[in-house]
Protein backbone atom coordinates (compact mmCIF):
# COMPACT_ATOMS: atom_id res chain seq x y z
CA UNK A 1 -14.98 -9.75 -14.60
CA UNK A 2 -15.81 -7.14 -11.86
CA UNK A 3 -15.53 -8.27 -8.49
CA UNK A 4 -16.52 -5.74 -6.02
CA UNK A 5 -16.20 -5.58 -2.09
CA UNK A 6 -18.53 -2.65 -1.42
CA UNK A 7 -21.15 -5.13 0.64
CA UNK A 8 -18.79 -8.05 2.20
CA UNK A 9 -20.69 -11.09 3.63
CA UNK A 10 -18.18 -14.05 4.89
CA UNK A 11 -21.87 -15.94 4.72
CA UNK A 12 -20.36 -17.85 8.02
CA UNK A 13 -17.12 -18.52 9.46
CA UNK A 14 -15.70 -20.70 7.27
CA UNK A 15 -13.39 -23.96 8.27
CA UNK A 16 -10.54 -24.88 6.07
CA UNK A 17 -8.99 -27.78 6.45
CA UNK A 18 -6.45 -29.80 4.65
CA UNK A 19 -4.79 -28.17 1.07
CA UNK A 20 -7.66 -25.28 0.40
CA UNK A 21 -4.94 -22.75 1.88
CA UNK A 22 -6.67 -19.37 2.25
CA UNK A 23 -10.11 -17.95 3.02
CA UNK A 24 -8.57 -14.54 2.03
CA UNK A 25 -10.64 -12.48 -0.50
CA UNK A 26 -7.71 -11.37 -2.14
CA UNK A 27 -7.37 -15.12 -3.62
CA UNK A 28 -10.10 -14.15 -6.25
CA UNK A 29 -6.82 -12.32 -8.41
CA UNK A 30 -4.33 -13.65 -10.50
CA UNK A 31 -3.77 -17.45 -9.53
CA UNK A 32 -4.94 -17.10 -6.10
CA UNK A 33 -2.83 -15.90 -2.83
CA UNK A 34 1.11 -16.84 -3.05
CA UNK A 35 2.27 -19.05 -0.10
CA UNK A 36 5.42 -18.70 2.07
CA UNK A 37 7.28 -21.61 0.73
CA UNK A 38 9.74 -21.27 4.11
CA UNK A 39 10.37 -23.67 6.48
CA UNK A 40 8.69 -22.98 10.12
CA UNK A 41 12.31 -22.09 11.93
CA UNK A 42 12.96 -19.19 8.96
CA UNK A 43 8.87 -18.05 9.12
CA UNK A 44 9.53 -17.40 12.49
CA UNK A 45 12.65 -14.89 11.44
CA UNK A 46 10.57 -13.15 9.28
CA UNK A 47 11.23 -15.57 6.20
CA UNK A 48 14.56 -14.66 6.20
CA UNK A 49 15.91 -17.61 4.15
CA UNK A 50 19.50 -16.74 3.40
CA UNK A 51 20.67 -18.30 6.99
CA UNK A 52 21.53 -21.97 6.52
CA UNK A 53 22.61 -24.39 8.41
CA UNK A 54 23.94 -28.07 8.86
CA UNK A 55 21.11 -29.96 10.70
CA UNK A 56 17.75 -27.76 8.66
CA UNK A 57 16.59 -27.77 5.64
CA UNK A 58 16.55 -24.32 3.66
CA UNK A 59 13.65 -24.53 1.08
CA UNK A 60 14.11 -20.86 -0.47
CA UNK A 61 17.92 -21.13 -0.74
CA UNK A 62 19.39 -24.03 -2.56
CA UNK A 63 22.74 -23.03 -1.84
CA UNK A 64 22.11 -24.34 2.02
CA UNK A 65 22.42 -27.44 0.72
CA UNK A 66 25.92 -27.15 1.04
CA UNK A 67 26.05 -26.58 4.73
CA UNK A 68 23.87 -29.41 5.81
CA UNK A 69 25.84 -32.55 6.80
CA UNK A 70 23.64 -35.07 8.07
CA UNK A 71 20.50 -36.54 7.00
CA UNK A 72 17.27 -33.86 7.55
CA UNK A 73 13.33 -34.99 8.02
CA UNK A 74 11.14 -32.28 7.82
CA UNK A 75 7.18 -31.42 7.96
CA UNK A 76 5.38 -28.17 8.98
CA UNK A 77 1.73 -27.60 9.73
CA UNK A 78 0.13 -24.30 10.33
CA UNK A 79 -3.06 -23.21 12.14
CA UNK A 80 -4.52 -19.28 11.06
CA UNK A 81 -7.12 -17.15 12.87
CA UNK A 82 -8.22 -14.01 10.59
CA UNK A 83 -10.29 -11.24 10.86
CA UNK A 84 -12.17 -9.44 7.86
CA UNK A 85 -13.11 -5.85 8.34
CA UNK A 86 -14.54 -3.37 6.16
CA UNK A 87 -16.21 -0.18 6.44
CA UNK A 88 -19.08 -1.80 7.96
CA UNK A 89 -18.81 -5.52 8.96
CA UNK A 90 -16.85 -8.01 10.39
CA UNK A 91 -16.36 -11.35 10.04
CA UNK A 92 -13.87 -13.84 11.45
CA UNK A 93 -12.26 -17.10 9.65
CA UNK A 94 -9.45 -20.24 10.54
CA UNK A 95 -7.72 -21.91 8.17
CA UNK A 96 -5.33 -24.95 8.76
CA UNK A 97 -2.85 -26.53 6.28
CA UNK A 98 0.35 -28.80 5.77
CA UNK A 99 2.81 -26.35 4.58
CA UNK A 100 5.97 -28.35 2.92
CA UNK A 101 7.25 -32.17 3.25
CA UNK A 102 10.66 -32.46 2.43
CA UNK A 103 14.01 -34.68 2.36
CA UNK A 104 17.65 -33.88 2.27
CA UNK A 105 20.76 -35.56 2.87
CA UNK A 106 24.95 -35.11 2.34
CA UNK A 107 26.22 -36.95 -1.15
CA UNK A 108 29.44 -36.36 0.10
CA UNK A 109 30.84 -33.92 2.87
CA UNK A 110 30.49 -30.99 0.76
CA UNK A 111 27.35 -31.50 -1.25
CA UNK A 112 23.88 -32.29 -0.52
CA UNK A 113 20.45 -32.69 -2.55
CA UNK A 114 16.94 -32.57 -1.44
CA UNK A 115 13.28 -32.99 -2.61
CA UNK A 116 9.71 -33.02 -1.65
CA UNK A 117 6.89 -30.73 -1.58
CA UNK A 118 5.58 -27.36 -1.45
CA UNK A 119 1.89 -25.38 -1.91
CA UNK A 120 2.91 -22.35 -4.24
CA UNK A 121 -0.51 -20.19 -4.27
CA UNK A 122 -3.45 -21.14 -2.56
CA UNK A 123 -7.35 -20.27 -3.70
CA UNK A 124 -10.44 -19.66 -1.32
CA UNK A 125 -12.48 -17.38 -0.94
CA UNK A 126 -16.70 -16.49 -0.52
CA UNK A 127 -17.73 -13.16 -1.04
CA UNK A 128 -21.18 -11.59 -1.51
CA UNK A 129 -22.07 -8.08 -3.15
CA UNK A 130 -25.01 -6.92 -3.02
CA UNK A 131 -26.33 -3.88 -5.16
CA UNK A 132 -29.93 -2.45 -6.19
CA UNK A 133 -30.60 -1.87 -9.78
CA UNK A 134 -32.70 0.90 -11.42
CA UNK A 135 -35.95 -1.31 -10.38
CA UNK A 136 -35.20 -0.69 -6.34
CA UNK A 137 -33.97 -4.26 -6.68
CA UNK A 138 -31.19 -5.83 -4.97
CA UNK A 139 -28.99 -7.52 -7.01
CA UNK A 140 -27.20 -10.47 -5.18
CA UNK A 141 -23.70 -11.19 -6.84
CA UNK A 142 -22.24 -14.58 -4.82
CA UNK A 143 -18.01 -15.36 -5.65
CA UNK A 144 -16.80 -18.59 -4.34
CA UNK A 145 -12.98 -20.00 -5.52
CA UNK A 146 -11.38 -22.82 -4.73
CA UNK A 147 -8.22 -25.08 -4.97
CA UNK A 148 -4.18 -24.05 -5.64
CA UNK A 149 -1.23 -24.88 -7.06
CA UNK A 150 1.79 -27.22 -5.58
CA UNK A 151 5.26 -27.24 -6.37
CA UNK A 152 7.16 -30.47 -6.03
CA UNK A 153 10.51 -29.89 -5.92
CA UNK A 154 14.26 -31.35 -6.88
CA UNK A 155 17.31 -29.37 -5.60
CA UNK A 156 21.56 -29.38 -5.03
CA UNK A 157 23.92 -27.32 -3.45
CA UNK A 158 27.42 -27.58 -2.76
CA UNK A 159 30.44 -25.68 -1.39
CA UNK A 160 32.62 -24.52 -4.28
CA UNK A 161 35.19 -23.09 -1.65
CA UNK A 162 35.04 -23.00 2.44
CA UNK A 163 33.10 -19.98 2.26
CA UNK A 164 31.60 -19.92 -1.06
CA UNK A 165 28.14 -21.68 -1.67
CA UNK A 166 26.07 -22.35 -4.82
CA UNK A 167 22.82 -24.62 -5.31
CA UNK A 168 19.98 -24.87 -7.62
CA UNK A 169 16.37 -26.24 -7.22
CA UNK A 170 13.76 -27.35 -9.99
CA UNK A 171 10.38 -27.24 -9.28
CA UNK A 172 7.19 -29.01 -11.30
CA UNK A 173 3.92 -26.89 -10.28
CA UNK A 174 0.79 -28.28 -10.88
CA UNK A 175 -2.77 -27.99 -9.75
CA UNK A 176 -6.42 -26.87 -10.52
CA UNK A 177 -8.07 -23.29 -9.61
CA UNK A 178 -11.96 -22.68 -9.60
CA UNK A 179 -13.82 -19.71 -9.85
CA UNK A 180 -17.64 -19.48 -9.42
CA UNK A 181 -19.84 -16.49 -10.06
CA UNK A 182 -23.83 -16.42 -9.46
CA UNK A 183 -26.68 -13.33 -9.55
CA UNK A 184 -30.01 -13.42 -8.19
CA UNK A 185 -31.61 -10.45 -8.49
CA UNK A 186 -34.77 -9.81 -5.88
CA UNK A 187 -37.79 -11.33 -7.20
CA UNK A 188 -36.69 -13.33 -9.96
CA UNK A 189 -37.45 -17.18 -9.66
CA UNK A 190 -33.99 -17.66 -12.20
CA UNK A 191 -30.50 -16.68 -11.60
CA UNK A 192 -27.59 -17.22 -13.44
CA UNK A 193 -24.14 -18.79 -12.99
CA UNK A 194 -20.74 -18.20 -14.69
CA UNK A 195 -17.86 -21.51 -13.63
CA UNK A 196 -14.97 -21.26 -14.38
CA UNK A 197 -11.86 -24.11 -13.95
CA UNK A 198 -8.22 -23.96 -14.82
CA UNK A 199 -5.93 -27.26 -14.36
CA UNK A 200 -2.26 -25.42 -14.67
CA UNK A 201 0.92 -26.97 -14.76
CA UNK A 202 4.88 -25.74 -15.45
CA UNK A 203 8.11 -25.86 -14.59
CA UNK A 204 10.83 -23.17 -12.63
CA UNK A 205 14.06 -22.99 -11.23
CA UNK A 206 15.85 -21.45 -8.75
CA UNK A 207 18.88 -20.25 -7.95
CA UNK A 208 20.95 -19.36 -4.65
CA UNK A 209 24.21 -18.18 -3.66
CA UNK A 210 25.96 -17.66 -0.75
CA UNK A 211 29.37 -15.70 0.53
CA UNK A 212 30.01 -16.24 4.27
CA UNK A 213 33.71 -14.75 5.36
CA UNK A 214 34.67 -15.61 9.11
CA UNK A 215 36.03 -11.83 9.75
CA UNK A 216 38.18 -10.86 13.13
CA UNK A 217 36.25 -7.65 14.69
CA UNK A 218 37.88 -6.14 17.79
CA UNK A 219 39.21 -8.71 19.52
CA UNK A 220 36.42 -11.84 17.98
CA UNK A 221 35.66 -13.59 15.09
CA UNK A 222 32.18 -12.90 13.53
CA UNK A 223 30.64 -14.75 10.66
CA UNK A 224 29.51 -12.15 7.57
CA UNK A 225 26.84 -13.81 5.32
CA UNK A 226 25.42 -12.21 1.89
CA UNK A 227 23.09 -13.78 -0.21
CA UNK A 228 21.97 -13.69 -3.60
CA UNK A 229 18.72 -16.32 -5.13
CA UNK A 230 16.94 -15.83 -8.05
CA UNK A 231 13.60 -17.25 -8.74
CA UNK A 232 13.15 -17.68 -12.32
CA UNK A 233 10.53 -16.45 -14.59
CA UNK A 234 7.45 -18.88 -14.79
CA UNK A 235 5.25 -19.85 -17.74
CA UNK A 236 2.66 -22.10 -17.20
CA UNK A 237 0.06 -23.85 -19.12
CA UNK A 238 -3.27 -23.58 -18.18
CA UNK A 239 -6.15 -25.51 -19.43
CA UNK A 240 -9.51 -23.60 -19.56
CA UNK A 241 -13.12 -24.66 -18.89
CA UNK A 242 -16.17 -22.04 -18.97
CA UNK A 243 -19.51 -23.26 -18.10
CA UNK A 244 -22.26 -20.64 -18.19
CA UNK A 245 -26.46 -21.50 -17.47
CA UNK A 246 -29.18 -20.72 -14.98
CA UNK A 247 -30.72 -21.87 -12.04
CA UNK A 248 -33.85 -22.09 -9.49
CA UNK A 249 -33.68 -19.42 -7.14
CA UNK A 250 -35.41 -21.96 -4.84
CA UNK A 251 -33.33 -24.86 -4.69
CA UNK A 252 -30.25 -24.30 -6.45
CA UNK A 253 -30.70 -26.83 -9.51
CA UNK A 254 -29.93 -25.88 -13.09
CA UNK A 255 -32.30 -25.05 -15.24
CA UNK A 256 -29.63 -24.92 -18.05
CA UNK A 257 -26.04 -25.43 -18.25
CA UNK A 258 -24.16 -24.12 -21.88
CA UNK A 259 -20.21 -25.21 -22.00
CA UNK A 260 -18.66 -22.19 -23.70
CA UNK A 261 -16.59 -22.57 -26.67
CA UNK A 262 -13.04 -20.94 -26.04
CA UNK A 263 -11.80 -22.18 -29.04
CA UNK A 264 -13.14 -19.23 -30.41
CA UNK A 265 -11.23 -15.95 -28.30
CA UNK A 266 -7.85 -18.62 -28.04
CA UNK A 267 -8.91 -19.25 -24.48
CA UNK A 268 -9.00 -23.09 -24.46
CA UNK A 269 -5.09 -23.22 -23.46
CA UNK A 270 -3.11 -19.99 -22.31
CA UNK A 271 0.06 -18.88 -20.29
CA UNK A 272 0.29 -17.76 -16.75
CA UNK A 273 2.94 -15.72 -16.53
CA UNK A 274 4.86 -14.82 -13.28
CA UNK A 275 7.84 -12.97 -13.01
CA UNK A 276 11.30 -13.45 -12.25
CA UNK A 277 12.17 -12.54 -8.55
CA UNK A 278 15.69 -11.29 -7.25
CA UNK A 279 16.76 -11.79 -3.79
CA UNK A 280 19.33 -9.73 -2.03
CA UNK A 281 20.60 -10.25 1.43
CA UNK A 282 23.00 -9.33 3.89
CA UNK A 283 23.73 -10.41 7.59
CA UNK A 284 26.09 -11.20 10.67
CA UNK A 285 26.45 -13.49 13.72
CA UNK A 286 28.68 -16.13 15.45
CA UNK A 287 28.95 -19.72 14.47
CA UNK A 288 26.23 -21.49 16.54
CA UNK A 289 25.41 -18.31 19.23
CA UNK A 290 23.91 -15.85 17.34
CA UNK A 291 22.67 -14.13 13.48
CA UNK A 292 20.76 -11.49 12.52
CA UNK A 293 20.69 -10.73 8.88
CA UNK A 294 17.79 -7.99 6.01
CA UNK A 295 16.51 -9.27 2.72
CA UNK A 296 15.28 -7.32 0.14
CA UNK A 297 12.76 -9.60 -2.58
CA UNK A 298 11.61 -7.76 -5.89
CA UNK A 299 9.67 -8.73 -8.53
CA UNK A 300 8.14 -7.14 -11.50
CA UNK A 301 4.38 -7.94 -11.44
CA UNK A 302 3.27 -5.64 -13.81
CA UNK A 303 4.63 -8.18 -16.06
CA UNK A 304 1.81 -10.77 -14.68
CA UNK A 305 -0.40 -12.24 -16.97
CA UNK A 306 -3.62 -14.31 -16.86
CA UNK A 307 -5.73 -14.03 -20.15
CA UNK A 308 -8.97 -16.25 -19.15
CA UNK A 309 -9.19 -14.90 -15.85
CA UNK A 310 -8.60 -10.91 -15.98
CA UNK A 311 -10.72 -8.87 -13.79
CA UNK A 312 -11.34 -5.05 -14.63
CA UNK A 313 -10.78 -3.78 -11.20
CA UNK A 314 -7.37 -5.28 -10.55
CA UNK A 315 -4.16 -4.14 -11.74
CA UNK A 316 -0.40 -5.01 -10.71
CA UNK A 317 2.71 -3.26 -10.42
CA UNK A 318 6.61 -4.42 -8.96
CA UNK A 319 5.65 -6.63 -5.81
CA UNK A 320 8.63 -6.55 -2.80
CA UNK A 321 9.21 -7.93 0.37
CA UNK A 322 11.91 -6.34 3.27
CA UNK A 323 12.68 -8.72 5.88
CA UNK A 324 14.87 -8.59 9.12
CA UNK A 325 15.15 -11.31 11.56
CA UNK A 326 17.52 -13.33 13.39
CA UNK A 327 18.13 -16.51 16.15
CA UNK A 328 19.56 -16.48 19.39
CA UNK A 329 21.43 -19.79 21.15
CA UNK A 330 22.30 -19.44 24.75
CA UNK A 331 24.51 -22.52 24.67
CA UNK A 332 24.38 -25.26 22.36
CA UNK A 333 26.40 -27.37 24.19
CA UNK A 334 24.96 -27.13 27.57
CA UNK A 335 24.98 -30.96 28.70
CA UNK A 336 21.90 -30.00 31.04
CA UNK A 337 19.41 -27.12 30.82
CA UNK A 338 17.22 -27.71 28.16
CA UNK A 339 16.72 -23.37 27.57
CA UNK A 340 20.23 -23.30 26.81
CA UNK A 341 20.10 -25.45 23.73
CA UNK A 342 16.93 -23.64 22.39
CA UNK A 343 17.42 -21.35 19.46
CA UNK A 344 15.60 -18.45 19.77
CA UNK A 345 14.11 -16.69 16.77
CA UNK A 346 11.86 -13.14 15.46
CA UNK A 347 11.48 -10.95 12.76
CA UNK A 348 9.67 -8.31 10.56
CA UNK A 349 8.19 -8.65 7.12
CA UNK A 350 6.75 -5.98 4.95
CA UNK A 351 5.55 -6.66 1.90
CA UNK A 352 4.05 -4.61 -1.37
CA UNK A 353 1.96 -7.63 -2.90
CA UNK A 354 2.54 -5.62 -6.56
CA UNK A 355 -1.28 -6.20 -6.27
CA UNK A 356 -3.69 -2.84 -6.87
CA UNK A 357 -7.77 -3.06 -6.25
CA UNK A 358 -10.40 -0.53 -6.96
CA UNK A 359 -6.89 2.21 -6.77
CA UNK A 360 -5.34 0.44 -3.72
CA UNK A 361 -2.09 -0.65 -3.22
CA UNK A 362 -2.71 -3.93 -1.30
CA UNK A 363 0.45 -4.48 1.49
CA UNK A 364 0.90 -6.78 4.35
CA UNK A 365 3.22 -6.54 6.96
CA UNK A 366 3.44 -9.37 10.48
CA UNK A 367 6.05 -9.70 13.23
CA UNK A 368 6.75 -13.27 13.99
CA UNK A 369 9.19 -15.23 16.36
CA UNK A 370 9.55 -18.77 17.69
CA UNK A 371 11.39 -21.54 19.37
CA UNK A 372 13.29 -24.74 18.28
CA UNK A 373 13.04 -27.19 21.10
CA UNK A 374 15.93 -30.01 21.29
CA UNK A 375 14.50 -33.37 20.64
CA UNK A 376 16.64 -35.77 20.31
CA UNK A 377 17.96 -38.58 22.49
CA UNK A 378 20.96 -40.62 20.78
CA UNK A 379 23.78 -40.25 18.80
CA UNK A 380 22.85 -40.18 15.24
CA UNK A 381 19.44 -38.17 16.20
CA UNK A 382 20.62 -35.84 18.81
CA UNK A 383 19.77 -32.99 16.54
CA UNK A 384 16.50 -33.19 16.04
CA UNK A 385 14.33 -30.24 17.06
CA UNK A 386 10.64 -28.63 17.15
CA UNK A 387 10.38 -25.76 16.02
CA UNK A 388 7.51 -23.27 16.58
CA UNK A 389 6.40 -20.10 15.24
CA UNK A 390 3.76 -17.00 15.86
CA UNK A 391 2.72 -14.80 13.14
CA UNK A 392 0.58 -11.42 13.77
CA UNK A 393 0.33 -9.82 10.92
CA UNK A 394 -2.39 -7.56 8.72
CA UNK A 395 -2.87 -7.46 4.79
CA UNK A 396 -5.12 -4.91 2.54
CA UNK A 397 -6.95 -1.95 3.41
CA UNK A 398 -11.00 -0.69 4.08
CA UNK A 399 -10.32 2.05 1.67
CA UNK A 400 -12.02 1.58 -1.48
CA UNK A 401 -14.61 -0.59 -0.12
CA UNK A 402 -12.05 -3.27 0.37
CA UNK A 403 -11.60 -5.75 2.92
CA UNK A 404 -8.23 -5.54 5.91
CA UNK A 405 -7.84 -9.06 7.23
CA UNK A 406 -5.69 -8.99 10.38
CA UNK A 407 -4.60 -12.37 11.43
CA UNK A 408 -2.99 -14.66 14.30
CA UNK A 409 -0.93 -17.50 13.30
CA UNK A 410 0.72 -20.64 15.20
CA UNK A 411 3.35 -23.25 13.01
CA UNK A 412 4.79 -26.20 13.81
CA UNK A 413 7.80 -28.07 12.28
CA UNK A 414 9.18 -31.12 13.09
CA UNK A 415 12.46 -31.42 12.04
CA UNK A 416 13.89 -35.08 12.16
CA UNK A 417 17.90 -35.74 12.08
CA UNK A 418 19.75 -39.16 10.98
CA UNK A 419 23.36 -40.21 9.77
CA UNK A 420 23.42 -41.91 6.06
CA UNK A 421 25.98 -43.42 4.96
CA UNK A 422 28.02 -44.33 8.26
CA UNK A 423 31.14 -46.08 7.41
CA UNK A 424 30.87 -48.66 9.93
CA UNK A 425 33.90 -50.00 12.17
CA UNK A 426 35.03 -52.82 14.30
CA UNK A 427 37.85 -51.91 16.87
């Protein structure tokens, strides 16, 4: 499959709503465009995910189970403005989504679980190429793709010592992708059509530690945090569908529609394979003031593999994120003044997607900060917050008759606080 970007048409600004994820062309490759998985208070650090807490919920790093000690709600919507250039047009796109719903709660005072779910890679694109053939012709090549993959999820952590923390979360991924192709060339009263689907499903784990030392630096006590998570290899299953045929140029309906046998080339059922990722991190702060901590992610995509839906012009080498971000509380206990209880929040991502088109490395970078707002109003609640988060950020490049999308983001998490398992007494 060649998919080209020499001639980009976004046909129309486009309006995604609900679970479709992306409108980003880059979606056509591998199993569409990996989402962040984070909460909205770590987006707006960055992503940094190896800060935990005891009132949030840490989706990247089981091991922040351990920390939390009361009962967390959480939910996080985001709302994406994004503009396309290339070489010679522009187009402009929004996208909206629910990003994660999730539950955790303490087991005891040193152990917590927590489940729910997450969108792992996201699908949606439209993209028209247009060429002319050795007639003079122009040949009209139309891409449309559709649907992702979501992750729900299972996971544990607990504190082995007072400044030790490990944790552990499975995940079952499942969803369907869709990729369309059609040609008209100029003149013809036929075109033809190439569908295809893949329903995918498989199972991961992760894994998270943390080492967080209170240390006594001239004259104060700081808190040290490093961080290690793994992300285990996955292998899923993916079950193919090809359907091939023609159609009026006129009014779209099939003249003939052929279900390909992929019995034949072992296509029928094949393995996605994603690599294992390492995480690395390293930070400092003070217990409930301040933190401000650098990840390093790495992953070997190179090692990426989707038989039924290669494309020639693609290739992938080790993918890596560096991230740097922090939070800020004036005063946490401020009895009035609701700007002292705020946590303040901002960081820097930069990431190599391990992703290479027509030659190009394909990179994205995007500051980002935010606020958590104080919600709540009585005892058992009083630490529920809303958080919210900008994004500016850019991915890809017009070299190479590609496509750099530069983009504008606002997220919103509600995150909801209750006491379990109150031990209740009568004076």
């Amino acid at each position: 499959m060649r998919v080209g970007f020499a001639i980009l048409a976004l046909v129309t600004t486009i309006t995604t709503m609900a679970q479709n994820g992306t409108v980003s062309p880059y979606s056509i490759f591998g199993i569409g465009e990996f989402r962040s998985g984070t909460t909205i208070d770590n987006r707006a650090m960055g992503g940094l995910s190896m800060a935990g807490d005891s009132i949030h919920i840490n989706l990247q790093n089981p091991a922040a189970y351990g920390d939390l000690k009361i009962t967390a709600y959480t939910v996080g919507i985001s709302y994406r403005t994004i503009n396309f250039k290339t070489n010679d047009l522009s187009a402009e796109s929004v996208v909206a989504n629910l990003e994660y719903l999730a539950l955790a709660f303490p087991v005891s005072q040193k152990m917590s679980v927590g489940f729910g779910l997450i969108p792992y890679s996201s699908v949606g694109y439209n993209i028209l190429n247009e060429t002319i053939n050795q007639s003079q012709d122009t040949v009209s090549t139309f891409y449309e793709g559709s649907g992702g993959l979501n992750k729900v999820f299972l996971g544990a952590g607990i504190q082995l010592s007072k400044n030790f923390n490990v944790g552990a979360s499975a995940h079952f991924n499942f969803g369907n992708l869709a990729y369309d192709r059609s040609q008209t060339v100029q003149g013809v009263q036929f075109g033809t059509f190439d569908n295809r689907d893949s329903r995918i499903n498989g199972l991961d784990v992760n894994y998270s530690f943390t080492y967080s030392p209170e240390v006594y630096i001239k004259n104060d006590y700081y808190r040290l945090r490093a961080y290690f998570g793994v992300n285990s290899p996955l292998s899923f299953t993916s079950e193919n569908r090809q359907a091939i045929g023609s159609f009026f140029v006129s009014n779209g309906r099939d003249v003939e529609l052929v279900d390909v046998d992929l019995e034949q080339d072992n296509l029928r059922n094949t393995d996605v394979n994603v690599p294992t990722t390492f995480k690395y991190g390293v930070g400092i702060g003070k217990d409930y003031k301040w933190f401000v901590g650098a990840e390093y992610h790495n992953k070997d995509m190179s090692a990426f593999k989707n038989e039924f839906l290669n494309a020639d012009n693609v290739g992938y080498e080790k993918a890596s994120n560096f991230i740097i971000g922090g939070y800020f509380i004036p005063n946490y206990q401020a009895l009035s003044g609701i700007y002292n209880r705020m946590t303040y929040r901002a960081g820097f991502r930069s990431s190599n997607t391990g992703m290479i088109v027509n030659g190009e490395t394909i990179k994205e970078s995007l500051f980002s900060f935010g606020i958590g707002l104080p919600m709540g109003g009585t005892y058992n609640d009083r630490f529920s917050n809303l958080n919210v988060g900008i994004e500016i950020g850019s991915k890809g490049t017009v070299s190479a008759d590609l496509v750099k999308e530069n983009y504008f983001g606002i997220n919103i998490g509600l995150a909801l606080n209750d006491k379990w398992f109150i031990k209740r007494r009568i004076d």
